[in-house]
Structure formats: C-alpha cells, structure tokens
N, C-alpha and C. Protein backbone atom coordinates (compact mmCIF):
# COMPACT_ATOMS: atom_id res chain seq x y z
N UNK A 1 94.29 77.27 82.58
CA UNK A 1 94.21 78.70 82.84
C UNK A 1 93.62 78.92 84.23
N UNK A 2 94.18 79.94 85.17
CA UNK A 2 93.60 80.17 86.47
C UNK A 2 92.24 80.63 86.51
N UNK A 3 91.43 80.35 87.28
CA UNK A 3 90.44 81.76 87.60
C UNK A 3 90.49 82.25 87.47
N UNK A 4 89.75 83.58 86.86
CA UNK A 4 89.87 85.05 87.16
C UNK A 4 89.74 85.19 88.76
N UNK A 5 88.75 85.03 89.34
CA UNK A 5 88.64 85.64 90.59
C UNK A 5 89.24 84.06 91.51
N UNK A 6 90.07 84.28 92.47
CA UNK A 6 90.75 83.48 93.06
C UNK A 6 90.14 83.90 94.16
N UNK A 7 90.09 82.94 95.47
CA UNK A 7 89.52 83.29 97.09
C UNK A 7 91.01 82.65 98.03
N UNK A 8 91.10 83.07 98.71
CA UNK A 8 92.09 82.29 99.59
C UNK A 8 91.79 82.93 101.31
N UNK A 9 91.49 82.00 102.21
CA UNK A 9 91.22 82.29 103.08
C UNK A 9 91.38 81.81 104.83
N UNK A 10 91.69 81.68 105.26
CA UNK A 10 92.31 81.73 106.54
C UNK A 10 91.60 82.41 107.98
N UNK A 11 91.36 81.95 108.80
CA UNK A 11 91.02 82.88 110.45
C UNK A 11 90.44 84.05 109.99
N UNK A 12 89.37 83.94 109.19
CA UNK A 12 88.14 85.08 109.30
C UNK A 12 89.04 86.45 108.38
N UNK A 13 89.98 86.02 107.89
CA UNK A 13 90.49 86.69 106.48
C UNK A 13 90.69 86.12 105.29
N UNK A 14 89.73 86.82 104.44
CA UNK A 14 89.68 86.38 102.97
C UNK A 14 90.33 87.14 102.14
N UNK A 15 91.11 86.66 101.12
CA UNK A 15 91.91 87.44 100.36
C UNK A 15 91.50 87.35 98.70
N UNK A 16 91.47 88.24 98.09
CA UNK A 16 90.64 87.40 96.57
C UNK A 16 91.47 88.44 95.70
N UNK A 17 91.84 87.82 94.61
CA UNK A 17 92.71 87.99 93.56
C UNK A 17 91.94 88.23 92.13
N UNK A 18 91.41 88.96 91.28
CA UNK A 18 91.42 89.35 90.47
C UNK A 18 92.24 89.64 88.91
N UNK A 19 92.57 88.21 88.24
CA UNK A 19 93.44 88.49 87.33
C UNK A 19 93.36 89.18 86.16
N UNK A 20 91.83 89.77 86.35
CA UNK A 20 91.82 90.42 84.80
C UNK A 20 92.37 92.04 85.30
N UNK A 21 92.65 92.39 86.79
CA UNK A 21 92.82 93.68 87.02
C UNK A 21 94.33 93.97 87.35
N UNK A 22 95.10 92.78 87.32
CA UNK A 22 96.86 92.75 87.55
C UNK A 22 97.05 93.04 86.40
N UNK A 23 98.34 94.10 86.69
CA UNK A 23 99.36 94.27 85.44
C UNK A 23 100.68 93.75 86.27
N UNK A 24 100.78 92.79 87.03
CA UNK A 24 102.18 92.42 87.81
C UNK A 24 102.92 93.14 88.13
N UNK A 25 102.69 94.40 89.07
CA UNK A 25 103.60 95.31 89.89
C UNK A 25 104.45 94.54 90.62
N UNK A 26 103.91 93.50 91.37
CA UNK A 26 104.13 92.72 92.15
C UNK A 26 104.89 93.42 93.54
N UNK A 27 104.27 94.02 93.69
CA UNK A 27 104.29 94.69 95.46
C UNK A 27 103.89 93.66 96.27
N UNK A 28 102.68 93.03 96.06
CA UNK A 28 102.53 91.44 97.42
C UNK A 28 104.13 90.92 97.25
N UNK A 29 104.11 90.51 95.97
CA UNK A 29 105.38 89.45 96.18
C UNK A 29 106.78 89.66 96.87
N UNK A 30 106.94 91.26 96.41
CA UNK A 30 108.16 91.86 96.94
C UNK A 30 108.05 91.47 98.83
N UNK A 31 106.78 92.47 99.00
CA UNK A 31 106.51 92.89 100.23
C UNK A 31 106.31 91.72 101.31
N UNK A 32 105.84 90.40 101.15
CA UNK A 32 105.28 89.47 101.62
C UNK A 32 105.16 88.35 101.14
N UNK A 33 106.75 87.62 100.53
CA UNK A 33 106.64 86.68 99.87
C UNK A 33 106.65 85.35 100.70
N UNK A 34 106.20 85.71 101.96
CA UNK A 34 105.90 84.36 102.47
C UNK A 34 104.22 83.45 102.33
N UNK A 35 103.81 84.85 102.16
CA UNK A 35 102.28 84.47 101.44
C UNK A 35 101.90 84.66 100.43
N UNK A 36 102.69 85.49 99.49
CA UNK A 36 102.55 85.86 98.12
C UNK A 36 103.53 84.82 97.38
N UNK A 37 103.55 84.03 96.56
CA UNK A 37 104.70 83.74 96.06
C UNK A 37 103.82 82.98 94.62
N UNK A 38 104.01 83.41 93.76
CA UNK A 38 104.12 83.33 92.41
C UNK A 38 104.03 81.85 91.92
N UNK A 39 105.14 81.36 92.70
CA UNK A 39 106.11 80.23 91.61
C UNK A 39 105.25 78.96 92.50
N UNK A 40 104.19 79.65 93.42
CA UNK A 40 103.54 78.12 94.50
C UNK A 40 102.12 78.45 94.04
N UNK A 41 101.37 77.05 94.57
CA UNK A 41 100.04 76.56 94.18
C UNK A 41 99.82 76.20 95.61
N UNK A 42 98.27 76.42 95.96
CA UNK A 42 98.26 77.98 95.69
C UNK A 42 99.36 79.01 96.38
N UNK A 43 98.96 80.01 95.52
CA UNK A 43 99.84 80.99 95.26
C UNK A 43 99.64 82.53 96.36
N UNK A 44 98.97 82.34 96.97
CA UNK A 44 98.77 83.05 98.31
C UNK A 44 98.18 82.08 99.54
N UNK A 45 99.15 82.33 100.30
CA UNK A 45 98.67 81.69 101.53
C UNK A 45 98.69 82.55 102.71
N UNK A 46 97.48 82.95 103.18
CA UNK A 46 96.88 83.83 104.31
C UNK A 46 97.33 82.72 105.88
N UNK A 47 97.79 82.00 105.91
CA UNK A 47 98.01 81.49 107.25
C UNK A 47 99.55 81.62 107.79
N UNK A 48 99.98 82.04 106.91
CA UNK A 48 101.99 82.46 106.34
C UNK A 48 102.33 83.67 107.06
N UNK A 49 101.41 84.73 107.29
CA UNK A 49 101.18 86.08 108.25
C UNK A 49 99.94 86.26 108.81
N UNK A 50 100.45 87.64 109.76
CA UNK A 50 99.07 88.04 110.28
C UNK A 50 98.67 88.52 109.61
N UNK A 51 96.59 88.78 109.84
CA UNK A 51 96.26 89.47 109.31
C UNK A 51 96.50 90.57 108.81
N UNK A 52 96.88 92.00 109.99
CA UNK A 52 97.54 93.04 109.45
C UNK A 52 98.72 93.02 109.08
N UNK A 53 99.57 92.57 108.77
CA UNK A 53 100.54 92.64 107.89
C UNK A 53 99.92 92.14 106.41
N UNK A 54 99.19 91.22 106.14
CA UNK A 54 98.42 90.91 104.46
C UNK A 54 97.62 92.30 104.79
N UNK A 55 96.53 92.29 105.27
CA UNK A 55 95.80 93.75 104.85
C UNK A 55 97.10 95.41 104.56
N UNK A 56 98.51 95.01 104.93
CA UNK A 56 98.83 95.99 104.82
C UNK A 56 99.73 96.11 103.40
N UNK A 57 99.95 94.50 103.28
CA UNK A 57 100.48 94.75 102.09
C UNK A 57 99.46 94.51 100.98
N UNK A 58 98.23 94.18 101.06
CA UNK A 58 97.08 94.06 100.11
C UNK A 58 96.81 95.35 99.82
N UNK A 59 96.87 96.54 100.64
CA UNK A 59 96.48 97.92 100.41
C UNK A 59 97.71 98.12 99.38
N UNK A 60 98.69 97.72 99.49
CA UNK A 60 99.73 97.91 98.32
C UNK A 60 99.47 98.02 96.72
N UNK A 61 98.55 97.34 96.60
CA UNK A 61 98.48 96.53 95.30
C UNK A 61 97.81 98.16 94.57
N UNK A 62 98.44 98.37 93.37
CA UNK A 62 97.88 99.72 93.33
C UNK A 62 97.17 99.55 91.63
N UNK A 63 96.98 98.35 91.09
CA UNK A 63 95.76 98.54 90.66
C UNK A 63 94.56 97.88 91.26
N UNK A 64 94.16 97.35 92.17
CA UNK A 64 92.94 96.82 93.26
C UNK A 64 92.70 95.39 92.86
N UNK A 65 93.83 94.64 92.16
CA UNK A 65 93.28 93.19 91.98
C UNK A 65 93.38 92.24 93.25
N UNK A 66 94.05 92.77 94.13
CA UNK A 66 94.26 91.98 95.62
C UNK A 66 93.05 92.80 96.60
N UNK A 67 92.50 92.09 97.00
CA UNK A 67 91.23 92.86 98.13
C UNK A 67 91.31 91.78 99.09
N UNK A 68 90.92 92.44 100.17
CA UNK A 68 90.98 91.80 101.70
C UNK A 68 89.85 91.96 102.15
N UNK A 69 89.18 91.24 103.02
CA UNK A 69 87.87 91.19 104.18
C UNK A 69 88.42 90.42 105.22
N UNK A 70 88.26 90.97 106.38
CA UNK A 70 87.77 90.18 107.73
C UNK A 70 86.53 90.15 108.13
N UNK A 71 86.34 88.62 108.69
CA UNK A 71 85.09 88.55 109.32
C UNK A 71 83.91 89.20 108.20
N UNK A 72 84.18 89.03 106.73
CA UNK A 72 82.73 89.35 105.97
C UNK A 72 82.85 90.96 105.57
N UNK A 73 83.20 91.52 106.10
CA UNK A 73 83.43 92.91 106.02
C UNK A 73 84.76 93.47 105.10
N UNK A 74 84.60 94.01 104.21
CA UNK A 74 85.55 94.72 103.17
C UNK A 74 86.55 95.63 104.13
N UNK A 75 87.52 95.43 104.33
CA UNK A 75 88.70 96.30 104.50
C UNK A 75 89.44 97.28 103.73
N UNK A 76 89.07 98.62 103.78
CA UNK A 76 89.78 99.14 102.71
C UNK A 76 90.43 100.36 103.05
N UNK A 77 91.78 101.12 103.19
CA UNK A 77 91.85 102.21 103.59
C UNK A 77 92.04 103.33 101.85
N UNK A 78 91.11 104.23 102.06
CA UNK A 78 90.79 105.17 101.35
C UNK A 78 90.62 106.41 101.79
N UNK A 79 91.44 107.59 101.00
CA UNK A 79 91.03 108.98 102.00
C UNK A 79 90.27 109.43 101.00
N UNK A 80 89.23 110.70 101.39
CA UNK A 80 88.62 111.39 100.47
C UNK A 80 89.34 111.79 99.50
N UNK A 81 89.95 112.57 99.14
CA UNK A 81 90.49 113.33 98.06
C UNK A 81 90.64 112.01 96.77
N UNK A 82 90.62 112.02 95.44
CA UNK A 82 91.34 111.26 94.70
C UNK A 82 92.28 111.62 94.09
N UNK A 83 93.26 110.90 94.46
CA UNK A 83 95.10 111.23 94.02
C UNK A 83 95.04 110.28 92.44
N UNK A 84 95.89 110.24 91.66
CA UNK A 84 96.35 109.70 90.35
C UNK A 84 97.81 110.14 90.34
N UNK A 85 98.30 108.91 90.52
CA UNK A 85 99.90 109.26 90.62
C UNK A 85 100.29 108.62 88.78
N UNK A 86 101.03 109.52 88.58
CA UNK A 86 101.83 108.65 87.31
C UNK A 86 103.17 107.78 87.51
N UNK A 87 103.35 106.32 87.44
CA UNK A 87 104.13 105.66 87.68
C UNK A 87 104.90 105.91 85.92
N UNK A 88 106.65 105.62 86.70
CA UNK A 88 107.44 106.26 85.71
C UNK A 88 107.55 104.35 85.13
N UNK A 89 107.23 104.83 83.69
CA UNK A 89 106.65 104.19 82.78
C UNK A 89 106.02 102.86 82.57
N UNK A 90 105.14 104.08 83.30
CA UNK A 90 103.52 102.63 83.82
C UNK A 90 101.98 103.27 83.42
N UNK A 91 101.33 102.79 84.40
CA UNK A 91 99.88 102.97 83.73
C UNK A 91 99.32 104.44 85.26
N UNK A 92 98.61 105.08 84.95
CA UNK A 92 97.92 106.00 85.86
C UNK A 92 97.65 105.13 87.27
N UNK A 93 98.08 105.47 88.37
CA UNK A 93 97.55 104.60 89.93
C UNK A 93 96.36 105.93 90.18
N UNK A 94 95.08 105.43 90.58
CA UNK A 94 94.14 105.96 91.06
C UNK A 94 93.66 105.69 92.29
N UNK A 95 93.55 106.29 93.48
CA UNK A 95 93.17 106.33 94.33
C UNK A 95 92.26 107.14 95.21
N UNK A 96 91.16 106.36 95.87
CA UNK A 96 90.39 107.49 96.51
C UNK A 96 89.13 106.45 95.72
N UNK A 97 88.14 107.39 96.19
CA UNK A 97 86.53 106.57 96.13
C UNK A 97 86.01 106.96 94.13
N UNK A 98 86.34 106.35 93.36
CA UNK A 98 86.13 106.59 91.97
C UNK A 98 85.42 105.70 91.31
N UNK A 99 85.16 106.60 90.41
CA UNK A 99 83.72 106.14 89.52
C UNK A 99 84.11 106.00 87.96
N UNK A 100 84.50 104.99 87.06
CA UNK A 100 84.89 105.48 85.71
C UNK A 100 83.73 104.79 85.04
N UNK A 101 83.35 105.82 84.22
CA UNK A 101 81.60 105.57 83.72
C UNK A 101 82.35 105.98 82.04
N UNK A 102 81.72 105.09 80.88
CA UNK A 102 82.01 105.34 79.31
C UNK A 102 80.96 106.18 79.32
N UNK A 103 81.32 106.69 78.07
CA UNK A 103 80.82 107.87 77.94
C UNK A 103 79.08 107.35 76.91
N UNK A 104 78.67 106.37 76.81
CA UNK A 104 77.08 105.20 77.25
C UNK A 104 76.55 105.58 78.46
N UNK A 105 77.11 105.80 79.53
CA UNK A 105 76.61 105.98 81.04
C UNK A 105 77.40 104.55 82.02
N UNK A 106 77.59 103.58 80.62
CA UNK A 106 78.07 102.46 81.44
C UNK A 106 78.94 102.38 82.60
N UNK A 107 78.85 102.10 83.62
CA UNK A 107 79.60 102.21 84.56
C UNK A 107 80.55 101.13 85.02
N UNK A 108 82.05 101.41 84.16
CA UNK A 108 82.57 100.01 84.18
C UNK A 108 83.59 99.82 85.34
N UNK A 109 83.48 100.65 86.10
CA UNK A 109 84.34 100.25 88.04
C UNK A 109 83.88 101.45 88.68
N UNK A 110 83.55 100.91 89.81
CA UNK A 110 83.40 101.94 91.14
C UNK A 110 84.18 101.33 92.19
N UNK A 111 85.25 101.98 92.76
CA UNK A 111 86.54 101.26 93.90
C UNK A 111 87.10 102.51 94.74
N UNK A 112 88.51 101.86 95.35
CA UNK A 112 88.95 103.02 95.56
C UNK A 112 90.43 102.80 95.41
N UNK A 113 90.70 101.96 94.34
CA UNK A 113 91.96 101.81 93.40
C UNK A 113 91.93 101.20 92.22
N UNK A 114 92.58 101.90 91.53
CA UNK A 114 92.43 100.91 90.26
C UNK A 114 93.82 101.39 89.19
N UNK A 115 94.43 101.29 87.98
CA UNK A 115 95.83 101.64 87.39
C UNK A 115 94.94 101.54 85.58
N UNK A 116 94.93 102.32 85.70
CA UNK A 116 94.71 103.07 84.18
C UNK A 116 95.80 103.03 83.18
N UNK A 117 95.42 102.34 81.80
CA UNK A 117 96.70 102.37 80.45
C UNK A 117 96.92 104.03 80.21
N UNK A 118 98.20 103.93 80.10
CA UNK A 118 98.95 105.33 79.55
C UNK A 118 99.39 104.87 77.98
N UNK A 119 99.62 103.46 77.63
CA UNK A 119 100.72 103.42 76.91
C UNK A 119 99.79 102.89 75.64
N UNK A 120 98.79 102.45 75.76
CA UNK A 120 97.29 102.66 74.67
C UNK A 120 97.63 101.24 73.99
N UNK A 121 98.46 99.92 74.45
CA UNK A 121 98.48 98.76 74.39
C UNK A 121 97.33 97.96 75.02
N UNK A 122 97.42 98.31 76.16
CA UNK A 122 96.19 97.41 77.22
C UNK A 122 95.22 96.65 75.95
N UNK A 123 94.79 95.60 76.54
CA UNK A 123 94.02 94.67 75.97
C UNK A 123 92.68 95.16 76.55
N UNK A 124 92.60 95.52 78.15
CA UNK A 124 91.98 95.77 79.13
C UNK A 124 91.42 97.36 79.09
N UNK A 125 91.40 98.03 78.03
CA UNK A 125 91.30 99.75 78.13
C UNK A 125 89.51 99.72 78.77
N UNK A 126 90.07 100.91 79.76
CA UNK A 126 91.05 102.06 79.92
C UNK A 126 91.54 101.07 81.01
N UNK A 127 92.06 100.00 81.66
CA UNK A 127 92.46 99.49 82.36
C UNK A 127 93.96 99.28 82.51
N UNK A 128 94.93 99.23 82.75
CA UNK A 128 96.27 98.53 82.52
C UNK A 128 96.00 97.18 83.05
N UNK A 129 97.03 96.74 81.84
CA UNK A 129 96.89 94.72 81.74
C UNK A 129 98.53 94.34 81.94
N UNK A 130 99.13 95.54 81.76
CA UNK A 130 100.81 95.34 81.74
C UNK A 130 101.46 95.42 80.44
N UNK A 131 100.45 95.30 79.51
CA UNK A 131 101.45 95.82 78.38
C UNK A 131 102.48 96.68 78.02
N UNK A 132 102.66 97.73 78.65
CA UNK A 132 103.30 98.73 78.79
C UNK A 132 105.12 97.95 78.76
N UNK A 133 104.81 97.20 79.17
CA UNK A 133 106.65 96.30 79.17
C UNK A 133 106.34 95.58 78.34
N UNK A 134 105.43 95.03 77.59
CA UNK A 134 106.13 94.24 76.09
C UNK A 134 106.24 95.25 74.91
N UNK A 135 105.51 96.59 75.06
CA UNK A 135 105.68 97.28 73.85
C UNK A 135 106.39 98.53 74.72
N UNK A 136 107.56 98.47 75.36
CA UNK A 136 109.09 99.20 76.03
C UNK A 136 108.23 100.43 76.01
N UNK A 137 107.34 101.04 76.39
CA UNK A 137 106.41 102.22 76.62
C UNK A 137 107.81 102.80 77.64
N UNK A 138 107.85 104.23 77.39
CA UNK A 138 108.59 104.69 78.04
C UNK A 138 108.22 105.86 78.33
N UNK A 139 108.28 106.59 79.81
CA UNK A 139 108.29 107.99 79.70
C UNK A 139 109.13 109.08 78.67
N UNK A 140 108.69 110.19 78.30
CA UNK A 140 109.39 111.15 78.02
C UNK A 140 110.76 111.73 78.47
C-alpha cells in the first residue's frame, strides 16, 4: 500500500500528494502527464517540467491532495471570496480560504481547496473519496 502522504521533489520544488484527499479527477494526469503519470514509480516526477507549469497544473487539483512549495514556502493561488462549484455528478469543489469545523468544534480542514461528498457513499465524509462512480451517483 502507498503512503498516504507522498513528497517528490526537485530544484527547490516540492510536490506532496495526499491519498486520503484524491477522489481521481485526474487533472495532473490529463494536464501534465509527463510528470504525472499513474502507471510509473514514482509516480510524479518534478524534474519532467518547469516549475510553473507543475505549480500550474497542481493548482488544478480541485480537491487539494496535490500541494506545491518552492524554496520551503507554500504556493497557493486563492482569491478571497469562497466559490463551491457543483461538478456534474461529482462531489462539491470548494475554493477560497475555508474552515470545515463538526459540529464538536472539531476542526477537521482549514485550506483553500478541498471536494466535498454529494453522493453520501464517501468512506471519507464529508470528504469525497470517489465513490460517487462505483455507486453511478448521478445528477438530477
């Protein structure tokens, strides 16, 4: 079984992977499969592009399991407002500087992306894990 948290890193860019927060959109892979690629070990390679092109397709990732730093420093583009787009038959995309606290006080993510279950499968609630395609969740 992989890591949960994966590091991969290259010329003062670090890239770190998060598998408990993928539901496999797979936007890296589409977008940048010369460093993204699935089917290789390892399975991101940061020396394959430039930096800004990975930081641009890392901002892709729209539940936040791909994160980028240069030089030590978190890279993140975020605007004030928080948007929640509904992906057609997917999980809530959240964006913007957010706080999801249980209703304990517990505070179980503070980011400024993350993809929320719609389809009330997730293993991961309130998280999306991807279930949503083994139990054919469909929009209305």
């Amino acid at each position: 079984m992989a890591k949960l948290l994966q590091v991969y890193e290259h010329d003062g860019l670090t890239v770190t992977f998060d598998a408990r927060r993928c539901y496999h959109a797979a936007e890296c892979v589409r977008h940048l499969p010369s460093v993204f690629d699935s089917s290789a070990r390892p399975w991101v390679r940061p020396e394959r592009a430039s930096a800004d092109e990975i930081i641009a397709v890392v901002h892709r990732c729209p539940s936040g399991a791909l994160r980028v730093s240069r030089d030590g420093e978190r890279v993140e583009i975020a605007g004030e407002m928080v948007t929640t787009t509904v992906s057609r038959h997917g999980p809530l995309l959240v964006r913007g500087e957010v706080r999801i606290v249980r209703d304990d006080g517990e505070v179980l993510l503070e980011d400024s992306r993350c993809s929320l279950c719609r389809c009330g499968a997730s293993q991961r609630k309130p998280f999306c894990d991807g279930s949503h395609r083994t139990v054919g969740f469909r929009d209305p």
